[in-house]
Protein backbone atom coordinates (compact mmCIF):
# COMPACT_ATOMS: atom_id res chain seq x y z
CA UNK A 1 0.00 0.00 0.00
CA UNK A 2 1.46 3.25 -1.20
CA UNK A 3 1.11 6.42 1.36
CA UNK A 4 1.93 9.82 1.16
CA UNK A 5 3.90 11.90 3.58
CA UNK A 6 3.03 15.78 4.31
CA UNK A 7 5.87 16.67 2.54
CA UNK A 8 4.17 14.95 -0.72
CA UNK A 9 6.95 12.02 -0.95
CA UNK A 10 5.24 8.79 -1.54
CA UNK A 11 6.33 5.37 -0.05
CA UNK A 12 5.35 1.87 1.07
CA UNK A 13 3.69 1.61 4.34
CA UNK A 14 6.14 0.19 7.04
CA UNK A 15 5.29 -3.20 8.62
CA UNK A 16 5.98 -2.00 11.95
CA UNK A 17 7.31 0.96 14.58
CA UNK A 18 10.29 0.26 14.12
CA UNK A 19 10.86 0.22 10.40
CA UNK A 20 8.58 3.63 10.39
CA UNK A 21 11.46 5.07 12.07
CA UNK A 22 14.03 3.61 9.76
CA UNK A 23 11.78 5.56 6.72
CA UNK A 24 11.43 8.76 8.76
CA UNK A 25 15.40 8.69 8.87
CA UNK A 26 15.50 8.28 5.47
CA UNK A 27 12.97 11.12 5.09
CA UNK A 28 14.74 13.59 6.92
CA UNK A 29 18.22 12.62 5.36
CA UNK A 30 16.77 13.56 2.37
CA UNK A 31 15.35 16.86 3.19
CA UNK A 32 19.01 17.76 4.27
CA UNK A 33 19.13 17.01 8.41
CA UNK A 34 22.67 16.15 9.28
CA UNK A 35 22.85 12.81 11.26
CA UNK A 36 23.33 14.49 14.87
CA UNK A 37 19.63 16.41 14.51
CA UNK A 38 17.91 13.44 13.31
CA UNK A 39 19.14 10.88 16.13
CA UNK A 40 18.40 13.97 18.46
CA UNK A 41 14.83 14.56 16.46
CA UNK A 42 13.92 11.07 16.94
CA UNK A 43 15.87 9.92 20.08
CA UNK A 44 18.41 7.09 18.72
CA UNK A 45 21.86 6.95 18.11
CA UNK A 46 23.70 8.78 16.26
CA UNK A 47 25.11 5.32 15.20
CA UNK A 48 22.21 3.96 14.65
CA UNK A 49 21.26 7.02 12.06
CA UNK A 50 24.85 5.94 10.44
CA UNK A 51 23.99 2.34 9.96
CA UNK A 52 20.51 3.12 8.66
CA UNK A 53 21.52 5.41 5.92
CA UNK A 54 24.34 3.53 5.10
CA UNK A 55 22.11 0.52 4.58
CA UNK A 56 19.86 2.41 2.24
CA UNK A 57 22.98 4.27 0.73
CA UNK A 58 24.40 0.69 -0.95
CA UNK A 59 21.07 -1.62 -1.05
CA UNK A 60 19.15 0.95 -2.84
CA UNK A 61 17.39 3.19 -1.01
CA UNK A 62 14.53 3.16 1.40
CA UNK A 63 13.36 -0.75 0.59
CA UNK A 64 16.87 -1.39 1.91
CA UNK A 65 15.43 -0.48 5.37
CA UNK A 66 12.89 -2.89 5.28
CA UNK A 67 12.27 -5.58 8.59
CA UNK A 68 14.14 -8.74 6.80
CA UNK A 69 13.12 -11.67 8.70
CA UNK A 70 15.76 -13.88 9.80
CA UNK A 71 15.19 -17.02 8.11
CA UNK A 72 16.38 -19.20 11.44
CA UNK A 73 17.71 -22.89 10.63
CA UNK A 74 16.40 -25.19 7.91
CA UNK A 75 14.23 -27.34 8.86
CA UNK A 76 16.01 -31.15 9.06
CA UNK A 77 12.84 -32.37 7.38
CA UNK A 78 12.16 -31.93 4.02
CA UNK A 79 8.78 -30.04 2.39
CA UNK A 80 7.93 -33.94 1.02
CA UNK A 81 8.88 -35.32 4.55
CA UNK A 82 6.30 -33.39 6.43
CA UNK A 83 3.81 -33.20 3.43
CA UNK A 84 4.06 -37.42 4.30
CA UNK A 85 3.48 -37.29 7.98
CA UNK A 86 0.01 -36.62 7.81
CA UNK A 87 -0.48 -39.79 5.77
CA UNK A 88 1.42 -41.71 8.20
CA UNK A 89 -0.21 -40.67 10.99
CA UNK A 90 -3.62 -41.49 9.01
CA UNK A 91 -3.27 -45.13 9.89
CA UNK A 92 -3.13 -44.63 13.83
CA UNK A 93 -0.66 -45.46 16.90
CA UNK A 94 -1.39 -48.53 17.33
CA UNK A 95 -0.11 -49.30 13.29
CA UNK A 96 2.98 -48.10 14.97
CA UNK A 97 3.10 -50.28 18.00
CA UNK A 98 1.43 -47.45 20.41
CA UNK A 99 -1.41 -48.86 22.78
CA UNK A 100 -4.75 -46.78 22.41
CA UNK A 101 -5.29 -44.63 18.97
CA UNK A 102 -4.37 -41.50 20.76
CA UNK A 103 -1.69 -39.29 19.02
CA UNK A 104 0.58 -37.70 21.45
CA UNK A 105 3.53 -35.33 20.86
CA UNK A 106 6.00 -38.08 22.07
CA UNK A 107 4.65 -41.08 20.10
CA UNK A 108 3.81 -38.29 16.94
CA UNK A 109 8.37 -37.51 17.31
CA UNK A 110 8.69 -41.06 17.72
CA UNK A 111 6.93 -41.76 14.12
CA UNK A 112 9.36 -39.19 12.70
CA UNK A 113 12.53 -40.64 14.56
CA UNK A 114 11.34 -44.21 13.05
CA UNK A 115 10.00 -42.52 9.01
CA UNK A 116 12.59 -39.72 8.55
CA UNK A 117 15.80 -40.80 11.17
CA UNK A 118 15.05 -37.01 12.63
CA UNK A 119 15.01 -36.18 16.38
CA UNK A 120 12.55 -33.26 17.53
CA UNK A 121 11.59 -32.56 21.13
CA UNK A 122 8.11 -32.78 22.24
CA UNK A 123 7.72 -28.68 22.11
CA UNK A 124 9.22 -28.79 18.40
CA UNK A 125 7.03 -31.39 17.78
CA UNK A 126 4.10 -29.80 19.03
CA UNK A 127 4.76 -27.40 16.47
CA UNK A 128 5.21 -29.62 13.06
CA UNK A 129 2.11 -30.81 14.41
CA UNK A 130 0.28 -27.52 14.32
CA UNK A 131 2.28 -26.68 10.96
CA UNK A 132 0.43 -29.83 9.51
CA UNK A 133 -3.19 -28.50 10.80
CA UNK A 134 -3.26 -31.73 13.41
CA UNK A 135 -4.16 -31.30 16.90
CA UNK A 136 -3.07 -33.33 19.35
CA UNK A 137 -4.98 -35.51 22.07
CA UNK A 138 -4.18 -36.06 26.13
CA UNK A 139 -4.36 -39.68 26.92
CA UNK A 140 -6.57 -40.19 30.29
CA UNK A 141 -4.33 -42.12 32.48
CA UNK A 142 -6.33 -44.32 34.47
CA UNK A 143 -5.40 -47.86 36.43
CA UNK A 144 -5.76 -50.98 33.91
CA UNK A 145 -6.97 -52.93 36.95
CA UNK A 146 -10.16 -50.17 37.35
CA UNK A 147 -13.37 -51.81 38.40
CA UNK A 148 -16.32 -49.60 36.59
CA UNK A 149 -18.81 -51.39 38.04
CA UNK A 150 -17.26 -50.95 41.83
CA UNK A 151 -16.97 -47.07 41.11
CA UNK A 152 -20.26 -46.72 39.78
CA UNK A 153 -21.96 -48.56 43.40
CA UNK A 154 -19.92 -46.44 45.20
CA UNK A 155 -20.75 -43.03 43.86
CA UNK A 156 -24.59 -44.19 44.12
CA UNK A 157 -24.62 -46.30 47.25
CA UNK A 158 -21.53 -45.27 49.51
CA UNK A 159 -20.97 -42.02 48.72
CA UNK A 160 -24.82 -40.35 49.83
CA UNK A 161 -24.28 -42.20 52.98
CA UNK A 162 -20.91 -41.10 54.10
CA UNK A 163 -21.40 -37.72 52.50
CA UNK A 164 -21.33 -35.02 55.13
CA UNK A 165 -24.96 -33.83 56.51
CA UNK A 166 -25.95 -29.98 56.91
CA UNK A 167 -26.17 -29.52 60.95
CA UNK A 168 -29.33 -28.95 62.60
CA UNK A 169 -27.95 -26.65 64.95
CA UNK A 170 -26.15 -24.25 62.43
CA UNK A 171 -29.75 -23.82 60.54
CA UNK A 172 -31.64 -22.10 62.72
């Protein structure tokens, strides 16, 4: 989106605070403010000014101000590897020697240790999981040996009984 300043220079509108100030810089370089009123003007360094218009002096101009994003660490999976793991994980844990069909973000990195021969941890995992528009499920841990039919007559039977009574005394 183009804007125009008061002074009737047009530009790109910045992506954030920061790179707004990087443009006024620019701006006021170019109207002929020396470096020392401009980081006084706008409260930085008078480094800081240096770098800036240095920046836009050899990449071009104001674009060369721009927010780049840093592009981090590739990825040890490929696009193809993590377009797969949805299809994998289409034919359940237990296909994969899990107990119960619920996908977890330690059985889901154990998939991709066993497919791909890459380690994630469980946060990392958690995201490639998100990435893939999956979400993920909490196992209930509960005792194999539970009795449903033992918990069931107590909540109805025991329970009421031992189940502490309002005192007479305290009502009236």
């Amino acid at each position: 989106m183009k804007i125009v300043t008061m002074f009737g220079m047009e530009h790109d509108k910045p992506n954030d605070w920061r790179e707004a100030r990087r443009f006024r810089v620019f701006d006021l370089s170019q109207m002929g403010w020396t470096g020392t009123a401009i980081a006084e003007a706008l409260g930085v360094s008078e480094s800081a000014v240096s770098t800036w218009l240095k920046r836009a002096r050899d990449g071009g101009g104001k674009q060369a101000l721009r927010t780049v994003k840093a592009s981090g660490r590739p990825s040890d999976l490929s696009p193809e590897q993590l377009a797969q793991l949805p299809q994998a994980l289409e034919n359940g844990a237990e296909h994969f020697g899990f107990r119960g069909q619920v996908w977890t973000r330690r059985r889901v990195g154990a998939v991709i240790r066993r497919l791909f021969g890459v380690s994630y941890s469980d946060s990392h995992v958690g995201r490639l999981i998100a990435k893939i528009k999956w979400s993920l499920q909490k196992p209930i841990d509960r005792a194999t040996q539970r009795d449903e039919a033992a918990i069931k007559r107590w909540v109805e039977e025991d329970w009421p009984r031992i189940k502490k009574k309002p005192n007479r005394r305290t009502e009236r």
